[in-house]
Structure formats: structure tokens, C-alpha cells
C-alpha atoms as a PDB file:
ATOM      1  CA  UNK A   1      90.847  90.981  99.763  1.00  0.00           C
ATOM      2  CA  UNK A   2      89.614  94.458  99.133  1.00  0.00           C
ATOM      3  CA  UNK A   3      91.800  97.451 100.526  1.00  0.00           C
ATOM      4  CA  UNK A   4      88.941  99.475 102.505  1.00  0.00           C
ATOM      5  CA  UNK A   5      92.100 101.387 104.210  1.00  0.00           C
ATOM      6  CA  UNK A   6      89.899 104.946 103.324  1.00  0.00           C
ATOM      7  CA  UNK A   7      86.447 103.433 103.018  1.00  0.00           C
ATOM      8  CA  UNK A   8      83.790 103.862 105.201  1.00  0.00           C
ATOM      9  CA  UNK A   9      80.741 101.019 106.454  1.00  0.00           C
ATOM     10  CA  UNK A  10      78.608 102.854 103.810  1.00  0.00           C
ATOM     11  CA  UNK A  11      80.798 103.069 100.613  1.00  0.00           C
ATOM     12  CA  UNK A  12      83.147 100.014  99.688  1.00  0.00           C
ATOM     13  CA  UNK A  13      86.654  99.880  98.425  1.00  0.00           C
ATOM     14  CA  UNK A  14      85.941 101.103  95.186  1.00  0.00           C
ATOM     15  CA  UNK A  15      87.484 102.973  91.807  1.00  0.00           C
ATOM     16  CA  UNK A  16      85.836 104.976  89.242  1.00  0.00           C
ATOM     17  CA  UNK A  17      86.759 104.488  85.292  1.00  0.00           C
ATOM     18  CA  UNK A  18      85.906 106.621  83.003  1.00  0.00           C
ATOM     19  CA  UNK A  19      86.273 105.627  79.546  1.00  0.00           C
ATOM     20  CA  UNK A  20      84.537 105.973  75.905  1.00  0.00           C
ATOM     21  CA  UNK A  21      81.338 104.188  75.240  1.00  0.00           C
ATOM     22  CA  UNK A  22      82.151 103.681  71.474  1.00  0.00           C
ATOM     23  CA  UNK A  23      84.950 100.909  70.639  1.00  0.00           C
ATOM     24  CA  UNK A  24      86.987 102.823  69.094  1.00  0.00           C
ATOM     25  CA  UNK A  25      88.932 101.747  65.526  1.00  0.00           C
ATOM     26  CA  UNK A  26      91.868  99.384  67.493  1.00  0.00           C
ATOM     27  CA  UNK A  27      90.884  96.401  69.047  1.00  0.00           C
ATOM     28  CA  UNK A  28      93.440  96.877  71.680  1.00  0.00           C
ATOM     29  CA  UNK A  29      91.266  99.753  73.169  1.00  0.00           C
ATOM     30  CA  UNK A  30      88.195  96.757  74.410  1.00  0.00           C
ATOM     31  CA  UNK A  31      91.509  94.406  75.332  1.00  0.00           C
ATOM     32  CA  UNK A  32      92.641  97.132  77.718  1.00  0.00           C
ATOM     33  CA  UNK A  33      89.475  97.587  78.977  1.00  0.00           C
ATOM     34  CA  UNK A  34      88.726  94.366  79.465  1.00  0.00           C
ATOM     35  CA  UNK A  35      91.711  93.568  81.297  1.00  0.00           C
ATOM     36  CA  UNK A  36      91.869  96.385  83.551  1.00  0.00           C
ATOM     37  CA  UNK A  37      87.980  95.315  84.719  1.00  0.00           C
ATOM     38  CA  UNK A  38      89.120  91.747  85.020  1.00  0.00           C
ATOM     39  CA  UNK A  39      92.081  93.274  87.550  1.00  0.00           C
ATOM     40  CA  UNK A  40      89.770  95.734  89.654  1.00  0.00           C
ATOM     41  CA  UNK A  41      87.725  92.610  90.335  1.00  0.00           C
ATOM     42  CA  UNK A  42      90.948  90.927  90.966  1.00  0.00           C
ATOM     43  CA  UNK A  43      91.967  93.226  93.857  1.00  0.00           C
ATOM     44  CA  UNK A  44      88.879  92.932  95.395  1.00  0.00           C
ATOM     45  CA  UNK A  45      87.506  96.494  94.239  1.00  0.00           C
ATOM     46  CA  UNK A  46      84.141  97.596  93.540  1.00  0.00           C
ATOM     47  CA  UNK A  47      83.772  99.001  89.801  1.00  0.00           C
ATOM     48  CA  UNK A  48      81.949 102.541  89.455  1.00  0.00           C
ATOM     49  CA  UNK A  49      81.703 103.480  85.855  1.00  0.00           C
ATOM     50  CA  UNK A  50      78.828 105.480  83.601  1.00  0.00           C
ATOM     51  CA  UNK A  51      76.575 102.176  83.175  1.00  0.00           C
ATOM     52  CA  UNK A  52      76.743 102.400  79.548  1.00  0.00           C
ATOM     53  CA  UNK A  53      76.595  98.708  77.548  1.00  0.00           C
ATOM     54  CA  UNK A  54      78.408  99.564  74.424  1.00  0.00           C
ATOM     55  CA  UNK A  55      82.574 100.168  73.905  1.00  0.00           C
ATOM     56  CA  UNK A  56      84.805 100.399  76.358  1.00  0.00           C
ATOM     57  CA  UNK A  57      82.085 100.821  79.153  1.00  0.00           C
ATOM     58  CA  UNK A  58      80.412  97.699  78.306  1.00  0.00           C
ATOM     59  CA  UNK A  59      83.425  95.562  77.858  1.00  0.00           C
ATOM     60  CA  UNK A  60      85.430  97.241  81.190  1.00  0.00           C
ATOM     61  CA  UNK A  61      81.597  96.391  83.236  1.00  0.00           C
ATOM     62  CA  UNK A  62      81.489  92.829  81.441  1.00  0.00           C
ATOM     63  CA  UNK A  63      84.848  91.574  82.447  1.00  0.00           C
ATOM     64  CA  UNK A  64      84.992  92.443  86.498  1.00  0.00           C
ATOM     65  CA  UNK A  65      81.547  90.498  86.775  1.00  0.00           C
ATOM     66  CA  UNK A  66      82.779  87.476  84.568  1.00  0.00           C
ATOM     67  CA  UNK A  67      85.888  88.041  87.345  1.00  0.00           C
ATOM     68  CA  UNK A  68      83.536  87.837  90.257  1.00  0.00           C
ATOM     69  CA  UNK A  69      83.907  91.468  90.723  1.00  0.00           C
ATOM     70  CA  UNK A  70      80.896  94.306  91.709  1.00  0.00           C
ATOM     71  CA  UNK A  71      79.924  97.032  89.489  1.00  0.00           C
ATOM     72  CA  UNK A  72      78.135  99.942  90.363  1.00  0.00           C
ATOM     73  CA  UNK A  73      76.934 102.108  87.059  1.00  0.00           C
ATOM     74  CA  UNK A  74      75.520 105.672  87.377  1.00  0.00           C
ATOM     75  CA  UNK A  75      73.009 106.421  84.302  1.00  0.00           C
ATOM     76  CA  UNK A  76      70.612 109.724  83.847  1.00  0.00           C
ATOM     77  CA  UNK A  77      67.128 108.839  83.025  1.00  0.00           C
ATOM     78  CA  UNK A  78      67.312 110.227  79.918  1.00  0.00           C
ATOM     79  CA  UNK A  79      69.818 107.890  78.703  1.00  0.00           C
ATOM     80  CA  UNK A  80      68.424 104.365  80.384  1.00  0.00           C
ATOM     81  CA  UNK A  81      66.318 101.553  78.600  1.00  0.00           C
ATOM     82  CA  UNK A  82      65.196  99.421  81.011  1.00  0.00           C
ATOM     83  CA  UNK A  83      66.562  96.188  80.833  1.00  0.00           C
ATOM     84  CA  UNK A  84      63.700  93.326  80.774  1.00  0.00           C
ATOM     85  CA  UNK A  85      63.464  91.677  83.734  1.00  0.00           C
ATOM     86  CA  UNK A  86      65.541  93.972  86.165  1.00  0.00           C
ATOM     87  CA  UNK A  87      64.306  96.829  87.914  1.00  0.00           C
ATOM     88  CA  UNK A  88      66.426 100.361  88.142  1.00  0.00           C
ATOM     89  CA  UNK A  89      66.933 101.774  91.473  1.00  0.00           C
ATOM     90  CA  UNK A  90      65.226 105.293  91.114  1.00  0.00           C
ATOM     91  CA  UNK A  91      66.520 107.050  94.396  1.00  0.00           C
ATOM     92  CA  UNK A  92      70.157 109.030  93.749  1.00  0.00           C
ATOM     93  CA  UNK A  93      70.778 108.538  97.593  1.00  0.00           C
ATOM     94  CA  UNK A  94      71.563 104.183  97.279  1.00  0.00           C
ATOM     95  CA  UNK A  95      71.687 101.691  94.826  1.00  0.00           C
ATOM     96  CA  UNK A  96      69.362  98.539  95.037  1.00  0.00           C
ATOM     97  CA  UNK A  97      70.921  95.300  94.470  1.00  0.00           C
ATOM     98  CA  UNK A  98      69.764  93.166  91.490  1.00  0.00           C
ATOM     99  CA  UNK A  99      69.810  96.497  89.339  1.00  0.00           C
ATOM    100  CA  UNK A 100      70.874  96.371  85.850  1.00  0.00           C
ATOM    101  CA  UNK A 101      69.922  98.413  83.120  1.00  0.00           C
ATOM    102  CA  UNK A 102      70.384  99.196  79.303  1.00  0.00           C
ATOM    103  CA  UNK A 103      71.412 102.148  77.464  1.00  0.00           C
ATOM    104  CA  UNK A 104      71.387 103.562  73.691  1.00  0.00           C
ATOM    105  CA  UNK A 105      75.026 105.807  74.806  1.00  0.00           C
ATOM    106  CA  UNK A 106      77.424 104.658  72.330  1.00  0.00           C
ATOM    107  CA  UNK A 107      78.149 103.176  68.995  1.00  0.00           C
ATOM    108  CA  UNK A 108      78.947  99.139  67.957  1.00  0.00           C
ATOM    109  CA  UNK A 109      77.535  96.263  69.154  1.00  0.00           C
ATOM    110  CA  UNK A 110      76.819  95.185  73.105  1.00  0.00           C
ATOM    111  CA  UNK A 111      79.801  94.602  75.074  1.00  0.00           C
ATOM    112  CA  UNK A 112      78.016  94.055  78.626  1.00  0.00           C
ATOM    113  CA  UNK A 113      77.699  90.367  78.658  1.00  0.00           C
ATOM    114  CA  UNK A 114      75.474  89.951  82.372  1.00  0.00           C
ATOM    115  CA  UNK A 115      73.847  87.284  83.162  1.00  0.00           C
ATOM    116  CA  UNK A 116      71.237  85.956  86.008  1.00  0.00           C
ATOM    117  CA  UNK A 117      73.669  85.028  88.422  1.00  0.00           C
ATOM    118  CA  UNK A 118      75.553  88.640  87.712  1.00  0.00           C
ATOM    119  CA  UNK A 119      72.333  90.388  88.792  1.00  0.00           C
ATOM    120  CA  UNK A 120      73.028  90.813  92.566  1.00  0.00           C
ATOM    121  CA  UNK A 121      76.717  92.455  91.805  1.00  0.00           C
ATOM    122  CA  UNK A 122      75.260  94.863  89.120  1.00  0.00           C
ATOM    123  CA  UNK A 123      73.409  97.738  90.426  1.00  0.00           C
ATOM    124  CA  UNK A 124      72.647 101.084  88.403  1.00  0.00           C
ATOM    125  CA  UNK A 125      71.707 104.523  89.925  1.00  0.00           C
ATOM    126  CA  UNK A 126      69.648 106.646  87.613  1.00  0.00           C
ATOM    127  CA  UNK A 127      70.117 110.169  88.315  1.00  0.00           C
ATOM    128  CA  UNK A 128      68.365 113.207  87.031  1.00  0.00           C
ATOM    129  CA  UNK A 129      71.502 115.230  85.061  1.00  0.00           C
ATOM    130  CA  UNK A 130      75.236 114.722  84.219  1.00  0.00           C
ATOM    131  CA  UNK A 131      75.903 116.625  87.031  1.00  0.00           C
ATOM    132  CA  UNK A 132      74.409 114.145  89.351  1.00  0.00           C
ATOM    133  CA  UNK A 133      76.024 111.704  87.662  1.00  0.00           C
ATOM    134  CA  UNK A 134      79.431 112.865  87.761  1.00  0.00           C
ATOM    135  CA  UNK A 135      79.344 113.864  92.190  1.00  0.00           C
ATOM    136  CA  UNK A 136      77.674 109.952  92.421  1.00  0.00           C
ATOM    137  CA  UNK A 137      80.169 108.573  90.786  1.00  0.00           C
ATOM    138  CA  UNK A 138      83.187 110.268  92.465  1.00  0.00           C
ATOM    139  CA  UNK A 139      81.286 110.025  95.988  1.00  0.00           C
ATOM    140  CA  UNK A 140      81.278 106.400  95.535  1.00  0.00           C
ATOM    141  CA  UNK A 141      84.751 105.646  94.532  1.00  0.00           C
ATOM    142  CA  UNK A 142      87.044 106.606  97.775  1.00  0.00           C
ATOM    143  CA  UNK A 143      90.345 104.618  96.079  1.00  0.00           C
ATOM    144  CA  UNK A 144      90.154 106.815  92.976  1.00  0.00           C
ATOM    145  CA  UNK A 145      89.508 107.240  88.789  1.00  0.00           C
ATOM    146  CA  UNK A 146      91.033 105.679  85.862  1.00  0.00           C
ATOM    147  CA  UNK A 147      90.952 106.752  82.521  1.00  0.00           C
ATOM    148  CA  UNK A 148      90.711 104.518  79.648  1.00  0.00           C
ATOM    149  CA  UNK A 149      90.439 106.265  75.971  1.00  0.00           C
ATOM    150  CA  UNK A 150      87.512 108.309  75.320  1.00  0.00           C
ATOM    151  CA  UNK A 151      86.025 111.436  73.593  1.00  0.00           C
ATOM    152  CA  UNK A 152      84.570 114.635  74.836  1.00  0.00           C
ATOM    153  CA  UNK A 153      82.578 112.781  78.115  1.00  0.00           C
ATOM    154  CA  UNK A 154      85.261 110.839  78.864  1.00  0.00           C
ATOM    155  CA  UNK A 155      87.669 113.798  78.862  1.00  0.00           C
ATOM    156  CA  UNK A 156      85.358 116.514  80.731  1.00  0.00           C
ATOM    157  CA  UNK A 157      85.020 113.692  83.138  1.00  0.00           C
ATOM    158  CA  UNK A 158      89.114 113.524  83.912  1.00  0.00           C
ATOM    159  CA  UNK A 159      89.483 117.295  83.788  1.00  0.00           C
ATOM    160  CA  UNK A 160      86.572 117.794  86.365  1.00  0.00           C
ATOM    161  CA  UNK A 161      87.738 114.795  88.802  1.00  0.00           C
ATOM    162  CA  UNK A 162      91.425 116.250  88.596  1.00  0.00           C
ATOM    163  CA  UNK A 163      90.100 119.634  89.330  1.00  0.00           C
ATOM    164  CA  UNK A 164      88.173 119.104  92.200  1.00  0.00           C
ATOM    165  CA  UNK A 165      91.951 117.241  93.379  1.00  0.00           C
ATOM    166  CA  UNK A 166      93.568 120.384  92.517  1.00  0.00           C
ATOM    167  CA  UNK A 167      91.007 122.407  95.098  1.00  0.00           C
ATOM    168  CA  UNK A 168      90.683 120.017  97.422  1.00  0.00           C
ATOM    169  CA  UNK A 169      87.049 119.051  97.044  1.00  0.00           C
ATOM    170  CA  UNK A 170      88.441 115.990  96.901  1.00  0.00           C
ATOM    171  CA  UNK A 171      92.004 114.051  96.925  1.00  0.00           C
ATOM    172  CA  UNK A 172      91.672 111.487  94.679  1.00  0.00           C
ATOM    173  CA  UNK A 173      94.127 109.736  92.263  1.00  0.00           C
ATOM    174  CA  UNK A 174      93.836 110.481  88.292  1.00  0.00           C
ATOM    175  CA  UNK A 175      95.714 107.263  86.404  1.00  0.00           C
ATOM    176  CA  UNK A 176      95.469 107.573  82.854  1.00  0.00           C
ATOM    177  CA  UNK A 177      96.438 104.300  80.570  1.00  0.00           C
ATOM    178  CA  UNK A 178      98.052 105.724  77.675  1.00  0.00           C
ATOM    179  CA  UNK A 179      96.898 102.769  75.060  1.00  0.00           C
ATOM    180  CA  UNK A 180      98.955 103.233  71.929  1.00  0.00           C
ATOM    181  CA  UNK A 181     100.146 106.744  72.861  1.00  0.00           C
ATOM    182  CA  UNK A 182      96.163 107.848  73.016  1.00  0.00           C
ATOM    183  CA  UNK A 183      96.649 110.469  75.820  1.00  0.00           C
ATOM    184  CA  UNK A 184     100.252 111.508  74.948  1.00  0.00           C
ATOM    185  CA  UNK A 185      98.958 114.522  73.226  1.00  0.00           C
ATOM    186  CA  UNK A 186      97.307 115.616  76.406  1.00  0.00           C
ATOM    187  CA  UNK A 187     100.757 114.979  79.037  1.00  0.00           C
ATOM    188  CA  UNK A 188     102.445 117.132  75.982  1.00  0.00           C
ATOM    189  CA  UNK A 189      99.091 119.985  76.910  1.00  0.00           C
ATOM    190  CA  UNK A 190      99.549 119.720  80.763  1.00  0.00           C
ATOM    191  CA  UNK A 191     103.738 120.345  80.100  1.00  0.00           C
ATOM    192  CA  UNK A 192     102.679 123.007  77.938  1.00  0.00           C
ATOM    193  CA  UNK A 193     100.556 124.486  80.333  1.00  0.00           C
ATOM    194  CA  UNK A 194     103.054 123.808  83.261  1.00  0.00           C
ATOM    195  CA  UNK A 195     106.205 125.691  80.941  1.00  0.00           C
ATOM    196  CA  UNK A 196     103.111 128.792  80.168  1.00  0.00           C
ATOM    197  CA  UNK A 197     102.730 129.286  84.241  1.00  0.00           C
ATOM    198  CA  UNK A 198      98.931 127.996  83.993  1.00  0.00           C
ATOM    199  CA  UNK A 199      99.941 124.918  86.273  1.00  0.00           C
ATOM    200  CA  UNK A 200     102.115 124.625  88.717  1.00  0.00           C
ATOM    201  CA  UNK A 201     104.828 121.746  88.811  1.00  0.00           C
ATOM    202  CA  UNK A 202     103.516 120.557  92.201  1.00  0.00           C
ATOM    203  CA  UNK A 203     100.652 119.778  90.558  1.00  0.00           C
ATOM    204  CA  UNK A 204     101.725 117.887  87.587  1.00  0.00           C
ATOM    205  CA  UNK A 205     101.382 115.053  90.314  1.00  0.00           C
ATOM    206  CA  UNK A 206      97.461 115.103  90.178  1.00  0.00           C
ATOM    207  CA  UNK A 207      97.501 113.148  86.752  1.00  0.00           C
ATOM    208  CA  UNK A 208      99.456 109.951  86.047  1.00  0.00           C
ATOM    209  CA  UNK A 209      99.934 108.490  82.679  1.00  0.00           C
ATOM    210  CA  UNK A 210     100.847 104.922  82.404  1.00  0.00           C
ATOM    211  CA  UNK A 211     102.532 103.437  79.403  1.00  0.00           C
ATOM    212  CA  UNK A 212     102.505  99.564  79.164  1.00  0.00           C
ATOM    213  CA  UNK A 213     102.173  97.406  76.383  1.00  0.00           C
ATOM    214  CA  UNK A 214     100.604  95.118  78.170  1.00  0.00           C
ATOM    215  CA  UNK A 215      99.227  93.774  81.951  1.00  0.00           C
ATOM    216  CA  UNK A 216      97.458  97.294  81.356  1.00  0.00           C
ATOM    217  CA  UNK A 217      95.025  96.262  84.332  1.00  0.00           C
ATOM    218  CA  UNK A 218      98.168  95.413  86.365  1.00  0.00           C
ATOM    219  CA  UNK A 219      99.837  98.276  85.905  1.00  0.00           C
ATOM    220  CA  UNK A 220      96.927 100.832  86.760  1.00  0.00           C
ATOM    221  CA  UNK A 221      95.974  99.241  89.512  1.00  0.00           C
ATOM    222  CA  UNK A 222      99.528  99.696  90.989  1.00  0.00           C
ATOM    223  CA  UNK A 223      99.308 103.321  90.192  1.00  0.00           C
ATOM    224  CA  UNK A 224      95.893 103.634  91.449  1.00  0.00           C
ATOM    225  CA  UNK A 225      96.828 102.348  95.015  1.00  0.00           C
ATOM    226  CA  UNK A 226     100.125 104.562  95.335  1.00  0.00           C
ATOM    227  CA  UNK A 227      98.664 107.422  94.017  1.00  0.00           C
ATOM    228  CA  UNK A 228      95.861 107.426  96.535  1.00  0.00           C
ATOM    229  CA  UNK A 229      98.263 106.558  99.641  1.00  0.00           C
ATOM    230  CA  UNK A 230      99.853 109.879  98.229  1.00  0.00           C
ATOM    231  CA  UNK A 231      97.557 112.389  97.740  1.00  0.00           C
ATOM    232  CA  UNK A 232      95.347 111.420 100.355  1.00  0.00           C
ATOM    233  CA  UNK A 233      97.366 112.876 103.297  1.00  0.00           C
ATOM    234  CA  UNK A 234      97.798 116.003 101.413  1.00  0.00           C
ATOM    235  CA  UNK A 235      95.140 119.014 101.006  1.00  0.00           C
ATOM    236  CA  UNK A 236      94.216 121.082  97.984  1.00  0.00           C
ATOM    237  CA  UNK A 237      93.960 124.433  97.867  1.00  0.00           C
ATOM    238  CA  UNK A 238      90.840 124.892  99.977  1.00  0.00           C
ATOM    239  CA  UNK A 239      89.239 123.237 102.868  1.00  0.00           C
ATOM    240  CA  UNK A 240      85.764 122.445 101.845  1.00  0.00           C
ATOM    241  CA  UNK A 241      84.810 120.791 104.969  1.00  0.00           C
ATOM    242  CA  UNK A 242      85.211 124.242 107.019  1.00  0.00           C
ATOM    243  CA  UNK A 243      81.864 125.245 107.604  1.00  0.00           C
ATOM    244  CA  UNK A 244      81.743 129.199 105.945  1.00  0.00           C
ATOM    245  CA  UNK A 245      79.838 131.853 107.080  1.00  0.00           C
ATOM    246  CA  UNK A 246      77.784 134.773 105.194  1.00  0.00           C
ATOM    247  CA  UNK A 247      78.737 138.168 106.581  1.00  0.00           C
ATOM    248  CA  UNK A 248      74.962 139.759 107.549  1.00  0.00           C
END
């Protein structure tokens, strides 16, 4: 049974993963993937991801539908091939059921297996920019992000989402799952950063790195769920529901 303790009617009990849409060199990358989609669909959450059908997008997508699980992927037009057959909901605002749709993002072979009966739990937004993108994707995942190995997208993606924690736009979770040491280099930055006076220690807290050999999916979605009860009764540096006024 899904956790909708900080959903709303509108937006389901959902988490956001962010993640590489190449395969990367080590199998174990598209085996992590694959399990931690299997175990969002397991808890009864709603996957939000890029929509991408290649890597570890594809395979993280493919594995919560063969688990019975929902997937919601946010593409720009620019980056879509329409799928035969399925239609692409065009309007930012809501996602049509029955969506699915294709994309040339990424390197190595297909790793979105959908079929027919998947259609009415895979729905794709196509947005206009990255930009669009990004705010869709973190408006429709209440529970929080996840991030699986990646390259530049995949890390602009974490650093924005944990930024708009740090200021309150939003108080969201960050779980990293630190596959063979992948994001080690980047806990050793934020100390670094913390030890230079560019961070402060109460916010080392924004971004948690898991480190599991295996049950990755387990083990993030653990995280995921006491991250969020933590951060979500605490407020960022700003209020950005106080309505502001311009001085005349």
C-alpha cells in the first residue's frame, strides 16, 4: 500500500530518480537500477524519472512496470520519438494515461521493455525546455529523489533538487546509491566544502549516500522514507509560500 502521508488527491505517492541514460561500463549499474524500480513499485510508489528508454532510465522504468508499478516520465519535445501506436500527452499541466513515448537520449541498446498491458501505467509529459522538465518532475514526486549513477544531467539534476532543499523551495529527500563507490568522490567534495565554510554541517543532512552491496532498492527506499519524515517538518532558508510585495 502506497504511503500518501504528504500527497495530495492530485499528485500520488510518488519518488523521482534521476539517473544516467547510458549503461555505463559495469553491469551492476542496470542491476541496481533495475532493482531499485522493481522496489519503488514494491512499496506502492509512483515512478517519476526523465522518460528516456536507454541505460539506467530505461532499465529503472522497465522493471517497476514488469513489478506492477506506475511510471510517470517527463521528456522535452526536442528529445521525443513518438512511439507507434501511443499518443504523447502534449499539455505540461497533466499527464494522459496510455502515454508512452520513445527517445534517441542515451547510448546502448533499449532497456524499456513496455508492453500493451503496461500502457495505462506509463504516461509521458512532453515539456517545452529542461527547465520545465526539471520543476515537473520535482512537483510530481512529494516522497522525494534518488540518484542512481549518471553524468553531467544526472548530476545538475541532484545539485538543483538539493538546492532548492537547502532554500526551502522545497523539502525533499536527496538519497544517493553509491554503486561501487561511484559518488564517493562527490561525499569527499561536499566534506571538502563543509571543512572550506561553503556548507554548513547542518546541511550535510540534505544529501544521503547509501552504500550496499546489494538489496540496493531496499536500502534506498528505507532512506527515502526517513529522510522525507525528516526534512519535511523542517524549513529552508526562505519561505517561498509568503506572498512578497514590490515596494512602489
Amino acid at each position: 500500500m502506497a504511503d500518501s502521508s504528504s500527497t495530495t488527491a492530485s499528485t500520488p505517492a510518488s519518488v523521482c530518480v534521476f539517473c544516467g541514460s547510458s549503461p555505463g561500463q559495469d553491469s551492476v549499474f542496470l542491476e541496481a537500477a533495475a532493482d531499485v524500480g522493481a522496489s519503488i513499485a514494491a512499496q506502492g510508489w509512483r515512478l517519476v524519472y526523465g522518460g528516456g528508454q536507454r541505460g539506467c532510465m530505461g532499465q529503472v522504468s522497465s522493471a517497476a512496470l514488469e513489478a506492477g508499478g506506475s511510471v510517470l516520465g517527463v521528456m522535452p519535445r526536442v528529445m521525443l520519438a513518438k512511439a507507434r501506436g501511443h499518443a504523447v500527452e502534449d499539455d505540461p499541466g497533466r499527464a494522459a494515461g496510455g502515454a508512452a513515448a520513445g527517445s534517441n537520449e542515451g547510448t546502448g541498446a533499449r532497456t524499456l521493455q513496455a508492453s500493451e498491458q503496461d500502457a495505462h501505467r506509463l504516461e509521458t509529459i512532453a515539456v517545452d525546455s529542461m527547465h520545465e522538465r526539471k520543476r515537473i518532475m520535482a512537483d510530481q514526486s512529494p516522497l522525494g529523489f534518488i540518484g542512481l549513477p549518471g553524468g553531467f544531467g544526472t548530476f545538475e539534476e541532484v545539485f538543483e533538487m538539493v538546492t532548492w532543499t537547502q532554500l526551502g523551495i522545497h523539502r525533499k529527500p536527496m538519497v544517493l546509491l553509491n554503486i561501487n563507490g561511484f559518488f564517493s568522490p562527490l561525499k569527499a567534495l561536499i566534506d571538502q566544502a563543509i571543512s572550506s565554510g561553503f556548507i554548513t554541517e547542518s546541511n550535510r543532512g540534505l544529501v544521503t549516500f547509501v552504500d550496499a552491496d546489494a538489496d540496493w532498492g531496499k536500502h534506498v527506499v528505507e532512506a527515502v522514507k526517513r529522510d522525507h519524515e525528516r526534512l519535511s517538518s523542517t524549513q529552508g532558508y526562505w519561505d517561498w509560500n509568503s506572498a512578497t510585495k514590490t515596494a512602489p
